[in-house]
PDB file of N, CA and C in Angstrom:
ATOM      1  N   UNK A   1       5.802   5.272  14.846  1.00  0.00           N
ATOM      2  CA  UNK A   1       4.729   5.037  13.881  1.00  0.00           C
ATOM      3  C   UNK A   1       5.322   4.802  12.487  1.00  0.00           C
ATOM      4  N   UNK A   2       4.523   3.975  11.722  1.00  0.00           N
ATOM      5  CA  UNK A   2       5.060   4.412  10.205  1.00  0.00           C
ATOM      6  C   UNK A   2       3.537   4.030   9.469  1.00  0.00           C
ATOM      7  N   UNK A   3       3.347   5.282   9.076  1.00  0.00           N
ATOM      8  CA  UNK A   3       1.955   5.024   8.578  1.00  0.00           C
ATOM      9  C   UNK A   3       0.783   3.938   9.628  1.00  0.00           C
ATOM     10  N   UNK A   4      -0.088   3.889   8.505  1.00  0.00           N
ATOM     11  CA  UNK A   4      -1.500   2.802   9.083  1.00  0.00           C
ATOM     12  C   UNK A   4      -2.703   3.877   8.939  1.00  0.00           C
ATOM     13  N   UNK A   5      -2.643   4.872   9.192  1.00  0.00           N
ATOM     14  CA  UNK A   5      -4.005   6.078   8.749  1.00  0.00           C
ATOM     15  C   UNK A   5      -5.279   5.042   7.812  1.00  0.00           C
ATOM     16  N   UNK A   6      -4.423   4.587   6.445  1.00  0.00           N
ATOM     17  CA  UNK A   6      -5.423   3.810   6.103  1.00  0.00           C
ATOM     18  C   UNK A   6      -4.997   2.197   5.947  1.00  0.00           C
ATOM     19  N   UNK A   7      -5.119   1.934   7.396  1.00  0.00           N
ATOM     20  CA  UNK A   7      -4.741   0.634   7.394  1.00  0.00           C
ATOM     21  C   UNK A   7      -4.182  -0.109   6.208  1.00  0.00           C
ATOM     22  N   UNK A   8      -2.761   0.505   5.893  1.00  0.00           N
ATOM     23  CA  UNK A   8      -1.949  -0.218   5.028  1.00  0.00           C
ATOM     24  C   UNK A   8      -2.769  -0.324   3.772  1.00  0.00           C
ATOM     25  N   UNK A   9      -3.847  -0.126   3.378  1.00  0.00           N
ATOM     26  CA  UNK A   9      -4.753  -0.501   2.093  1.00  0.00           C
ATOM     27  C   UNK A   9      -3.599   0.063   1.050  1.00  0.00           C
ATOM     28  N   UNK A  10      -3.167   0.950   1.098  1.00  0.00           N
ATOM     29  CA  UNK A  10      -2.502   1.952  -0.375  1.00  0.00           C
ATOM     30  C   UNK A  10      -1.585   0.658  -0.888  1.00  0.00           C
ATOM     31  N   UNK A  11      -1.223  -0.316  -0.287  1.00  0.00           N
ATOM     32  CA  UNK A  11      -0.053  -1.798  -0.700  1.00  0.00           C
ATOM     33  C   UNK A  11      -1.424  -2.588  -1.490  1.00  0.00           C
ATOM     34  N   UNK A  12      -2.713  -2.222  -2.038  1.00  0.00           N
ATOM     35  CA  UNK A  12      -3.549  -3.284  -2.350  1.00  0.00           C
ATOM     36  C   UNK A  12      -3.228  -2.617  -3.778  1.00  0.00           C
ATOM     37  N   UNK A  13      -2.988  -1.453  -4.035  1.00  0.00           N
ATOM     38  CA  UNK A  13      -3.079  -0.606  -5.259  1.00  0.00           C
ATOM     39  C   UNK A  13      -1.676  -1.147  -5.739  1.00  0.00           C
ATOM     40  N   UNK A  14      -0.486  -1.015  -5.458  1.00  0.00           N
ATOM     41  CA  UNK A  14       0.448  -1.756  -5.564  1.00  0.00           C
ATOM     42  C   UNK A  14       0.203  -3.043  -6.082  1.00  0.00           C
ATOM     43  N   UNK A  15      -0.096  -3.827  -5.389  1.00  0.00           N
ATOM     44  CA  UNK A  15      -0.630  -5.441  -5.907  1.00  0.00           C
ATOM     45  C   UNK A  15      -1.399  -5.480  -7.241  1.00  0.00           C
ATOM     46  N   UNK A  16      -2.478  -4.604  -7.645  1.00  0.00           N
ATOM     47  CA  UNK A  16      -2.948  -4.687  -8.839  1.00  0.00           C
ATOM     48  C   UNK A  16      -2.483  -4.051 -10.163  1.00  0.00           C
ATOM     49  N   UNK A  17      -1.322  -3.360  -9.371  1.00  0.00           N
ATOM     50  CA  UNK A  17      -0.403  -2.604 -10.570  1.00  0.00           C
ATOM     51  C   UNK A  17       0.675  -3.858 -10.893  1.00  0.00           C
ATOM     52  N   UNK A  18       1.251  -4.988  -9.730  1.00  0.00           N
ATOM     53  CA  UNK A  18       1.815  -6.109 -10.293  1.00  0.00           C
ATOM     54  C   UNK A  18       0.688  -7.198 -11.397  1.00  0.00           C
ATOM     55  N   UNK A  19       0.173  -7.343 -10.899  1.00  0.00           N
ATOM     56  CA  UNK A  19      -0.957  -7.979 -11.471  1.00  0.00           C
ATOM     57  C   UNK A  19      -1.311  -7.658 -12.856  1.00  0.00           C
ATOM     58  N   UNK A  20      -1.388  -6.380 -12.864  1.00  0.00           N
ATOM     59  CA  UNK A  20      -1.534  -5.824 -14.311  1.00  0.00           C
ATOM     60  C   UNK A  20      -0.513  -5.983 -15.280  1.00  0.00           C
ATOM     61  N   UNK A  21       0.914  -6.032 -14.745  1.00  0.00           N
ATOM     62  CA  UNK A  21       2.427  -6.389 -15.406  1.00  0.00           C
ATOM     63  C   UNK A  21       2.276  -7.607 -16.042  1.00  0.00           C
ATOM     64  N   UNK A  22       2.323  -8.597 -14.921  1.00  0.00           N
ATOM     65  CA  UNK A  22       1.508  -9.875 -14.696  1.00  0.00           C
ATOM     66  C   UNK A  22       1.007 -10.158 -16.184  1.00  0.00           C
ATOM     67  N   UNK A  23       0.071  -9.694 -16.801  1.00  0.00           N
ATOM     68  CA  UNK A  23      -0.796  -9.683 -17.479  1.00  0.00           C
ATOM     69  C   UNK A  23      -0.139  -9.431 -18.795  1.00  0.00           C
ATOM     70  N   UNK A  24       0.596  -8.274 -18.915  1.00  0.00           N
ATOM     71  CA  UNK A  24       1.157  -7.998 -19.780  1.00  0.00           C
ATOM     72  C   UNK A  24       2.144  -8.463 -20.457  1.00  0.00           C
ATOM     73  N   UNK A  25       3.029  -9.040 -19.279  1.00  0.00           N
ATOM     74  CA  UNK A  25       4.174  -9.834 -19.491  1.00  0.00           C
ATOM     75  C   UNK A  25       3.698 -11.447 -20.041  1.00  0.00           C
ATOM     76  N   UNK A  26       2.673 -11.852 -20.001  1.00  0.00           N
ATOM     77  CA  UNK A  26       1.848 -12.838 -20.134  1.00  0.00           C
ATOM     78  C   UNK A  26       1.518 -13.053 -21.600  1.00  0.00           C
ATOM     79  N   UNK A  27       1.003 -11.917 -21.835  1.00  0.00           N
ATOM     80  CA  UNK A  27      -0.195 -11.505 -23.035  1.00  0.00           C
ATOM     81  C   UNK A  27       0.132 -12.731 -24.247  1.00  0.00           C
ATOM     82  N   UNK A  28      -0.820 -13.695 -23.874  1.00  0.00           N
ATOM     83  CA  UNK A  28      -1.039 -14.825 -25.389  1.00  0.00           C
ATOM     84  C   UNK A  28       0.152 -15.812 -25.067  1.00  0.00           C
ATOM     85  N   UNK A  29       0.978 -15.838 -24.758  1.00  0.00           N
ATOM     86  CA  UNK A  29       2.320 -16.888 -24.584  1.00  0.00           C
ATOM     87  C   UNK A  29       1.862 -18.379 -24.059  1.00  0.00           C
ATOM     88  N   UNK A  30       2.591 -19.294 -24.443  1.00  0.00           N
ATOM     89  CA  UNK A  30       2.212 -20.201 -23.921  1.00  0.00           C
ATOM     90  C   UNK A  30       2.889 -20.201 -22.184  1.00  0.00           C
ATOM     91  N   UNK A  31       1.794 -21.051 -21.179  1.00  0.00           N
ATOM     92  CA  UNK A  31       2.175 -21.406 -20.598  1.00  0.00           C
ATOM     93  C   UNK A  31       3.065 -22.302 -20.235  1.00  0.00           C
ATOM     94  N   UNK A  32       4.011 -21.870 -19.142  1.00  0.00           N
ATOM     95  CA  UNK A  32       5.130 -23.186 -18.642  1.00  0.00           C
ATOM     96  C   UNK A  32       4.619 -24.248 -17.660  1.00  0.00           C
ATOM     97  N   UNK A  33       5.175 -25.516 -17.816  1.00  0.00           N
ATOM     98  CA  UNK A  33       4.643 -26.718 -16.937  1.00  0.00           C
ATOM     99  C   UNK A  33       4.672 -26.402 -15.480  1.00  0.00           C
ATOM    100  N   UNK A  34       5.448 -25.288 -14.946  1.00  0.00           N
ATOM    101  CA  UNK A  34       5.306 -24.395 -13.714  1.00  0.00           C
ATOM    102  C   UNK A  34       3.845 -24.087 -13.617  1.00  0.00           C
ATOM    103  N   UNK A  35       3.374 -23.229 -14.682  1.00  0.00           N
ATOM    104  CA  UNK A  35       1.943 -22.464 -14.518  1.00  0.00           C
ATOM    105  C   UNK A  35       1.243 -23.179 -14.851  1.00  0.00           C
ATOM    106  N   UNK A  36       1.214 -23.800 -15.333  1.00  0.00           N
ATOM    107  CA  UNK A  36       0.239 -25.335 -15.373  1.00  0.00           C
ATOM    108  C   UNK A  36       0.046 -25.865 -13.907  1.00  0.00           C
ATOM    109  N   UNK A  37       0.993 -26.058 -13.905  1.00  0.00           N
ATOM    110  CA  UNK A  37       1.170 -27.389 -12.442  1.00  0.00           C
ATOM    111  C   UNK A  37       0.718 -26.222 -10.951  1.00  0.00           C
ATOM    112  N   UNK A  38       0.677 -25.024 -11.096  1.00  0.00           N
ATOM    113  CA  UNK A  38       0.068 -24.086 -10.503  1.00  0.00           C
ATOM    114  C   UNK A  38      -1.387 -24.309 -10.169  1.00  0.00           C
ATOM    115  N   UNK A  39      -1.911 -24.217 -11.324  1.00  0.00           N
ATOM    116  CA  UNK A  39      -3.492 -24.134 -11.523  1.00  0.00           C
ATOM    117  C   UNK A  39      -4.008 -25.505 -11.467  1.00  0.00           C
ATOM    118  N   UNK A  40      -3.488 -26.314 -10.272  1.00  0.00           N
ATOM    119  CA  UNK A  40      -3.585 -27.421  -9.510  1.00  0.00           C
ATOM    120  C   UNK A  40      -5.249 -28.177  -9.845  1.00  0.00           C
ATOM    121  N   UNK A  41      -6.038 -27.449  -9.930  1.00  0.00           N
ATOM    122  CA  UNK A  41      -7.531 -27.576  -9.834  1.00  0.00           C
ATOM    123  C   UNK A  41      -7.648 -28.349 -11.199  1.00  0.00           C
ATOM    124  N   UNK A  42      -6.872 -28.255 -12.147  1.00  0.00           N
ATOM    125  CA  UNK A  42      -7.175 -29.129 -13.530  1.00  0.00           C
ATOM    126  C   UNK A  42      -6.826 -30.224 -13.232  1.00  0.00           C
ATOM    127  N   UNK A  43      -7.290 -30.814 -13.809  1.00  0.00           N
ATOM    128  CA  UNK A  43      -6.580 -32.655 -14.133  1.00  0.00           C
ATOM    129  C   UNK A  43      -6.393 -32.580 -15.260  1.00  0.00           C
ATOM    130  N   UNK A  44      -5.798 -33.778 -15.224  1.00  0.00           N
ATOM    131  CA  UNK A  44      -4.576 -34.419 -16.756  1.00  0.00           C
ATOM    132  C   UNK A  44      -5.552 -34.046 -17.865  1.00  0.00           C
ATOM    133  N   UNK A  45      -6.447 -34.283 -17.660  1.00  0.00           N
ATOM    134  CA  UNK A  45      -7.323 -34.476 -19.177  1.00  0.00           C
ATOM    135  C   UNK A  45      -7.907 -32.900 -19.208  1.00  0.00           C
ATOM    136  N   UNK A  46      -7.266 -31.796 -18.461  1.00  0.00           N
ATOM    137  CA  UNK A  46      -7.906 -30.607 -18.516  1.00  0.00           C
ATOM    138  C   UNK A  46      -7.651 -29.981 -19.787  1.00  0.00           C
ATOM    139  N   UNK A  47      -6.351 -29.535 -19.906  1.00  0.00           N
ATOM    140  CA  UNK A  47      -5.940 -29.436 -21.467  1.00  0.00           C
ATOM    141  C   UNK A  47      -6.172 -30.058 -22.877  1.00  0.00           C
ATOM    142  N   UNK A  48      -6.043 -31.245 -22.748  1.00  0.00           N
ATOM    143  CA  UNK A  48      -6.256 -32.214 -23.944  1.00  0.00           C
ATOM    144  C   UNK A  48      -7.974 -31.541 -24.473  1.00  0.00           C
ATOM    145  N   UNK A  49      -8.831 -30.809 -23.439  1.00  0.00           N
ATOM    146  CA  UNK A  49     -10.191 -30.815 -24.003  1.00  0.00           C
ATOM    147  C   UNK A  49     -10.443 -29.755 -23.965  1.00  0.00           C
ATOM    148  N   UNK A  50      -9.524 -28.683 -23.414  1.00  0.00           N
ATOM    149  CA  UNK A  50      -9.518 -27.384 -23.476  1.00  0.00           C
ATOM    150  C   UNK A  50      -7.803 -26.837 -23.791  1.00  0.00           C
ATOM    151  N   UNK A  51      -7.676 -26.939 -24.951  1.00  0.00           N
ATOM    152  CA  UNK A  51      -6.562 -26.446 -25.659  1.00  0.00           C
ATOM    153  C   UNK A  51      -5.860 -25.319 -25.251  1.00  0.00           C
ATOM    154  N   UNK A  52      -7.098 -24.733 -25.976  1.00  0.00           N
ATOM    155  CA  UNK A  52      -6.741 -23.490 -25.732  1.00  0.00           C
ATOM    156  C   UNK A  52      -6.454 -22.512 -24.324  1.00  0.00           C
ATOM    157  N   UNK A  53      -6.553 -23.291 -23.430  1.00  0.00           N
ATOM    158  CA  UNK A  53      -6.253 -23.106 -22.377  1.00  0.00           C
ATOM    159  C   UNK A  53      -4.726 -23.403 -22.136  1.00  0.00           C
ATOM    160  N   UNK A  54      -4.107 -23.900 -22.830  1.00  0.00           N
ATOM    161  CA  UNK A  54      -2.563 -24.120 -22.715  1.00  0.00           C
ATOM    162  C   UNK A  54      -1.677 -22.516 -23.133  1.00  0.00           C
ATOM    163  N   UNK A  55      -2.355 -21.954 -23.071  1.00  0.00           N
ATOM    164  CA  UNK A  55      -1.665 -20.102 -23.640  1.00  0.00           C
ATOM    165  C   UNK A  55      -2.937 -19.453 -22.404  1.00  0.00           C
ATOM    166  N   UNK A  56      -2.085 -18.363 -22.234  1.00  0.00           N
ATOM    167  CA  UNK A  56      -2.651 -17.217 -20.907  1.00  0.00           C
ATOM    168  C   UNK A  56      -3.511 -16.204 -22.101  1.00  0.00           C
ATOM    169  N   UNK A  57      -4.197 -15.810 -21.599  1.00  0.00           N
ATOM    170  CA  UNK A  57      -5.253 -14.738 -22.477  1.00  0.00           C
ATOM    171  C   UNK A  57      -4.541 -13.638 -23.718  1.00  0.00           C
ATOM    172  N   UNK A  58      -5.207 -13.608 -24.991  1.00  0.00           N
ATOM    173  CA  UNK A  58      -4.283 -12.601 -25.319  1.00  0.00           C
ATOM    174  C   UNK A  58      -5.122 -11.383 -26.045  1.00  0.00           C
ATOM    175  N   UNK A  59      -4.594 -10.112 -25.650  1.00  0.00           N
ATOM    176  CA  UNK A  59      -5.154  -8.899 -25.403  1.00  0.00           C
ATOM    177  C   UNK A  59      -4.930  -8.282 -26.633  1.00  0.00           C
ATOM    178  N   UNK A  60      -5.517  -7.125 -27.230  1.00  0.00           N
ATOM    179  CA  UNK A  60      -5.281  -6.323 -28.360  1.00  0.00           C
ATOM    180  C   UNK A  60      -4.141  -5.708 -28.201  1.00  0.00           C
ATOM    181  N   UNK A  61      -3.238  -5.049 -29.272  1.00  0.00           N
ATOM    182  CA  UNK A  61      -2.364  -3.915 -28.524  1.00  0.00           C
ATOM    183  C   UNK A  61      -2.930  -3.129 -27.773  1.00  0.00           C
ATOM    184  N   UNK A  62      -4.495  -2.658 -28.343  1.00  0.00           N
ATOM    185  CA  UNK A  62      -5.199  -1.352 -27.717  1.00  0.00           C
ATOM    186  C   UNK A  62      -5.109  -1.625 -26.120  1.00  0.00           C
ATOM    187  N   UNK A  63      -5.595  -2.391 -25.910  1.00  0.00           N
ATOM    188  CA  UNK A  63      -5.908  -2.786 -24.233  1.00  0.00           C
ATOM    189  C   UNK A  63      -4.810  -3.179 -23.796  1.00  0.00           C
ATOM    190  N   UNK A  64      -3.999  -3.790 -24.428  1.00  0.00           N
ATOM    191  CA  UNK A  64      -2.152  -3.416 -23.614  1.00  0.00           C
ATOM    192  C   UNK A  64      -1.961  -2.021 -23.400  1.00  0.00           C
ATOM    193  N   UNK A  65      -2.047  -1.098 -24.279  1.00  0.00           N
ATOM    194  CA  UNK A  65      -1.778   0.142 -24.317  1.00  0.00           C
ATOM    195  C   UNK A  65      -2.196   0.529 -23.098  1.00  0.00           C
ATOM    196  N   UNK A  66      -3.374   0.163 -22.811  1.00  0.00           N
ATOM    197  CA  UNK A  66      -4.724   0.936 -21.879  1.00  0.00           C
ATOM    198  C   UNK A  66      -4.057   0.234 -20.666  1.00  0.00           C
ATOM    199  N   UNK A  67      -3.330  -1.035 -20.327  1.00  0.00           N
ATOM    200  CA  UNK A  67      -3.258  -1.941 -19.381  1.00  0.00           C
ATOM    201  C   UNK A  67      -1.480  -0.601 -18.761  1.00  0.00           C
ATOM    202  N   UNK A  68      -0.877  -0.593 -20.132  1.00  0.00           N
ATOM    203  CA  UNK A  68       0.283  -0.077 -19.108  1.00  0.00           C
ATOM    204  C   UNK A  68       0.098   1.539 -19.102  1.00  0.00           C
ATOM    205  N   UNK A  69      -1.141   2.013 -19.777  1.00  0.00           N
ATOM    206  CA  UNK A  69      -1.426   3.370 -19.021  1.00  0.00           C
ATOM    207  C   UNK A  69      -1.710   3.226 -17.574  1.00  0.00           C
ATOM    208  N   UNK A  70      -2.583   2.399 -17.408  1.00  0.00           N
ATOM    209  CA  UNK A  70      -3.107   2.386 -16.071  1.00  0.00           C
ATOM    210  C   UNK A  70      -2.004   2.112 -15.022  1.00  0.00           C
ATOM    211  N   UNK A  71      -1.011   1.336 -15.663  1.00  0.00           N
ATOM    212  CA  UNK A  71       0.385   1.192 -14.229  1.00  0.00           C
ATOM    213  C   UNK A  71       0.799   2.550 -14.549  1.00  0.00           C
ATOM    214  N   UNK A  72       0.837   3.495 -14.958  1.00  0.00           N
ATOM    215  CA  UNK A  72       1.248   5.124 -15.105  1.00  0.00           C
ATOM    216  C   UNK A  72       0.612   5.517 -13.629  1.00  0.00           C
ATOM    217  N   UNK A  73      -0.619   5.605 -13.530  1.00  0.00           N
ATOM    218  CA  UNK A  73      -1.857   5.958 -12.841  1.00  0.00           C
ATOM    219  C   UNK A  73      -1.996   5.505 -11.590  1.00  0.00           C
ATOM    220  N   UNK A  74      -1.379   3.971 -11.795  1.00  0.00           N
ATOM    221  CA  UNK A  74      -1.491   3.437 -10.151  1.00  0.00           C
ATOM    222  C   UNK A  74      -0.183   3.616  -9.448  1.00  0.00           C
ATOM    223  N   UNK A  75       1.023   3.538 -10.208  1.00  0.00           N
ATOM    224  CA  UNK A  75       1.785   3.698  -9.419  1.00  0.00           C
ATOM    225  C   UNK A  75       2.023   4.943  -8.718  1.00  0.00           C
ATOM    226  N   UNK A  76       1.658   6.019  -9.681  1.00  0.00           N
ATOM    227  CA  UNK A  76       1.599   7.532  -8.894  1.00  0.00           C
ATOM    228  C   UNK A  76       0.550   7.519  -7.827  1.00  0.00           C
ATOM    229  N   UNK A  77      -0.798   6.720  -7.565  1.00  0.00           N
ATOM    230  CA  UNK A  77      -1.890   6.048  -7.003  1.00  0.00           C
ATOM    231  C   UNK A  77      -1.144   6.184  -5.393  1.00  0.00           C
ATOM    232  N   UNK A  78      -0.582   5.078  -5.668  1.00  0.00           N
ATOM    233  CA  UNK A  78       0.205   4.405  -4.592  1.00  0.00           C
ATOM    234  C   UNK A  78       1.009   4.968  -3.779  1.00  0.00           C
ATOM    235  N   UNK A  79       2.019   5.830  -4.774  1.00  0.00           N
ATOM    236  CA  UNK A  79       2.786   7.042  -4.119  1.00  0.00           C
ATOM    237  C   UNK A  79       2.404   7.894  -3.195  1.00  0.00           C
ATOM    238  N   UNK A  80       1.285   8.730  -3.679  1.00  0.00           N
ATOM    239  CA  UNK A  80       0.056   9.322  -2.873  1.00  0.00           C
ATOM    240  C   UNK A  80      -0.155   9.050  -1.997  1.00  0.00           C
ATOM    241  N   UNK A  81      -1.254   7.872  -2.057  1.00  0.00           N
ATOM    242  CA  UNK A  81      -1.763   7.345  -1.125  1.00  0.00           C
ATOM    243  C   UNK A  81      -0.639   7.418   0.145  1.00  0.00           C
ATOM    244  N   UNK A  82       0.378   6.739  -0.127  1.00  0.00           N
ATOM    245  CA  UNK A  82       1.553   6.352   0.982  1.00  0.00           C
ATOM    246  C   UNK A  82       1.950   7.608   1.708  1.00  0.00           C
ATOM    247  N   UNK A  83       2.585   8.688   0.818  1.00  0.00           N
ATOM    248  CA  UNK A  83       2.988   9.520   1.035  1.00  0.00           C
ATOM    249  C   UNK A  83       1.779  10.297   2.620  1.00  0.00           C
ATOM    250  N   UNK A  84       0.512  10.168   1.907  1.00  0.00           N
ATOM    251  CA  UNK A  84      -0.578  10.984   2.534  1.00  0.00           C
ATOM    252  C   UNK A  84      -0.746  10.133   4.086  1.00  0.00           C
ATOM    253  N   UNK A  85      -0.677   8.832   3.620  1.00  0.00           N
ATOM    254  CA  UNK A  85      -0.950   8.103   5.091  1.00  0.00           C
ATOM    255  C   UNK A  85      -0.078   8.283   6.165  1.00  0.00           C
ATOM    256  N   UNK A  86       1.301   8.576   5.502  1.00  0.00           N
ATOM    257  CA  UNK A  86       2.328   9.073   6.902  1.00  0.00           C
ATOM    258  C   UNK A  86       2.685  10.288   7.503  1.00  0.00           C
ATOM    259  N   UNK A  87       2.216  11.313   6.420  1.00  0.00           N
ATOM    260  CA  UNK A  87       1.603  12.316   6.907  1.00  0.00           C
ATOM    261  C   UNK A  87       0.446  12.534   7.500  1.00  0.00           C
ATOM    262  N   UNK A  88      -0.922  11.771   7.514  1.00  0.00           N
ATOM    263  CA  UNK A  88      -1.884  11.925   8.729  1.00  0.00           C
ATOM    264  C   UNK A  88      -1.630  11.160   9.980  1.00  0.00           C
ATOM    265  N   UNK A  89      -1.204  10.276   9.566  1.00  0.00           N
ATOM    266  CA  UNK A  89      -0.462   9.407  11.124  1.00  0.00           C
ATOM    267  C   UNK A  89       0.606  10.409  11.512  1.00  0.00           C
ATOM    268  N   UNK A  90       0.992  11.182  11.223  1.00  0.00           N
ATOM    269  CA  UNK A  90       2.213  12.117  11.946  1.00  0.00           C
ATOM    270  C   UNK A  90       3.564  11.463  12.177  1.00  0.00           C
ATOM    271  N   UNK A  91       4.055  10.602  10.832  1.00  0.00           N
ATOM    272  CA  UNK A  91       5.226  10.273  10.640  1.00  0.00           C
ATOM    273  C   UNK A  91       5.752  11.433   9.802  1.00  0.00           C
ATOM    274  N   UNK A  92       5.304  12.309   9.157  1.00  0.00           N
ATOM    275  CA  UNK A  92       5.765  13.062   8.267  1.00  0.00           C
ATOM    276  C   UNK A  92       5.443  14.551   8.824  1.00  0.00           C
ATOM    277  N   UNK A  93       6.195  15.707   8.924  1.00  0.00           N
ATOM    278  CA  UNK A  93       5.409  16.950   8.471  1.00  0.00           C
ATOM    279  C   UNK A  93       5.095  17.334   7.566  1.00  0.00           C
ATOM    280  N   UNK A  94       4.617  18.561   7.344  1.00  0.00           N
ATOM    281  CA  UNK A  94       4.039  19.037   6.408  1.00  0.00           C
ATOM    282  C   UNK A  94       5.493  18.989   5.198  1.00  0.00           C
ATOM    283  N   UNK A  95       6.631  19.792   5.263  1.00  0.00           N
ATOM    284  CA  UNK A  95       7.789  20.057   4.708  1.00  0.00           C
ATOM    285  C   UNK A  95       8.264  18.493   4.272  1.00  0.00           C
ATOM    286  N   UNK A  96       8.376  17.458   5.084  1.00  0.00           N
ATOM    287  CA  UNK A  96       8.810  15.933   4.528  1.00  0.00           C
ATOM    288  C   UNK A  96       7.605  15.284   3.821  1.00  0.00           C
ATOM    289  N   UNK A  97       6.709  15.704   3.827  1.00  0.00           N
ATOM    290  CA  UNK A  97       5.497  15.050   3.170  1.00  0.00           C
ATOM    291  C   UNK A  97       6.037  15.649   1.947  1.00  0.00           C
ATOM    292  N   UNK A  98       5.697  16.779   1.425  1.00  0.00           N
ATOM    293  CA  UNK A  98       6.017  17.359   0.472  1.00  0.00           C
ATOM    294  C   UNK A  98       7.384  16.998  -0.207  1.00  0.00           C
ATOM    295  N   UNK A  99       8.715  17.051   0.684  1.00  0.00           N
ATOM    296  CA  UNK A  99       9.593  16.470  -0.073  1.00  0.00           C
ATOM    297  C   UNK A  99       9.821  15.064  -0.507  1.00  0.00           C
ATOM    298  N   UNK A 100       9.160  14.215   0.626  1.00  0.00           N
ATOM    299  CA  UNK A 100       9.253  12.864  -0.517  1.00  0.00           C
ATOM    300  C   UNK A 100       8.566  12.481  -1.372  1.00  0.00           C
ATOM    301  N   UNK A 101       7.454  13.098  -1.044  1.00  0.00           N
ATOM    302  CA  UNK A 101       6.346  13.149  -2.397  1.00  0.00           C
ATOM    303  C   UNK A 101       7.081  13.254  -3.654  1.00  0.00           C
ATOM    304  N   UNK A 102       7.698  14.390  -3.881  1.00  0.00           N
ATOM    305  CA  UNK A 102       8.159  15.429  -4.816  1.00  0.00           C
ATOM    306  C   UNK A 102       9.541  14.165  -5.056  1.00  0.00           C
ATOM    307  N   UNK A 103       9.975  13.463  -4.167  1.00  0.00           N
ATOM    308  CA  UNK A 103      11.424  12.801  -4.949  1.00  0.00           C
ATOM    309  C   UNK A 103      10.778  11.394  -5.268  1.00  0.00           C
ATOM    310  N   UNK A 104       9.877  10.072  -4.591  1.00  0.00           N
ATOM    311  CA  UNK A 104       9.022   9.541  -4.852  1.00  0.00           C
ATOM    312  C   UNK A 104       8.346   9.419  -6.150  1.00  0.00           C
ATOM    313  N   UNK A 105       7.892  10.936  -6.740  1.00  0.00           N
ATOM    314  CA  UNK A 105       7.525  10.874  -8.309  1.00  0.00           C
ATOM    315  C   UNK A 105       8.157  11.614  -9.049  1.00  0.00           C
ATOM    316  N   UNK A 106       9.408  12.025  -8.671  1.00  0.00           N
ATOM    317  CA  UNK A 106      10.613  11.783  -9.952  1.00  0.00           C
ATOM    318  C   UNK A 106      11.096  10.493  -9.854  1.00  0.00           C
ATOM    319  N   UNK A 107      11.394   9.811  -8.971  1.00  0.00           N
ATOM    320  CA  UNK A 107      11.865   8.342  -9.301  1.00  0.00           C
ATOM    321  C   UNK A 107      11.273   7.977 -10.129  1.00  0.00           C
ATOM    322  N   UNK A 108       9.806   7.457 -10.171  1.00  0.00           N
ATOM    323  CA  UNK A 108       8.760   7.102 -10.918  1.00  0.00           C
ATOM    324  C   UNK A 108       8.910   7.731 -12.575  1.00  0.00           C
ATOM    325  N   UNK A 109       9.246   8.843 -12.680  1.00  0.00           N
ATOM    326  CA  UNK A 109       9.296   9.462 -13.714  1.00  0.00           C
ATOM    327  C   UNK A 109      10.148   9.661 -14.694  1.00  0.00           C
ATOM    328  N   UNK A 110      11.450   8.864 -13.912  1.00  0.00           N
ATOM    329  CA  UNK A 110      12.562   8.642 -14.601  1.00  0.00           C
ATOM    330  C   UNK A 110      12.781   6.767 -15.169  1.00  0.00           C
ATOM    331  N   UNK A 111      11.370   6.464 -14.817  1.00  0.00           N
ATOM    332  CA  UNK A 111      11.923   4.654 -14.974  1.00  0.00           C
ATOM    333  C   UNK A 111      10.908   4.945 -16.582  1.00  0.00           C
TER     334      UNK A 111
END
């Protein structure tokens, strides 16, 4: 076994903690002809009439602040979650649940 208790979902919390990086790492910059040429659905004349669409969204500090609290929150989220799912599927005992938990969020706590 390795986990599945909750059908793998705890990797969706993960994904929105990239996403949120994503975002951050983003914040107001202009886009590259990569991320352009991404968002396939525009045509040529998409930009020229929507400018401002040539830069990715840009956020207050406040709500950056709030954006990389929340990767604080999810990634310990995630940890959890994981940790807990392989312990009810009975990949873990009680004693290894607990210890990787416990090394799991010191990793976390040292980045």
């Amino acid at each position: 076994m390795s986990g599945g208790h909750f059908d793998y979902n705890q990797h969706r919390i993960g994904y929105i903690a990239e996403e949120i990086k994503e975002q951050i790492e983003r914040n107001g910059r202009p886009k590259t002809r990569d991320e352009m040429k991404d968002e396939g659905w525009h045509d040529e004349n998409w930009y020229v009439k929507y400018p401002e669409e040539l830069n990715w969204p840009k956020y207050s500090p406040e709500v950056i602040e709030k954006f990389k609290e929340s990767l604080y929150y999810l990634e310990r989220a995630q940890v959890y979650a994981e940790r807990i799912d392989y312990y009810l599927s009975g990949d873990d005992g009680e004693d290894s649940f607990l210890e990787r938990l416990k090394e799991e969020l010191t990793k976390l706590n040292k980045v």
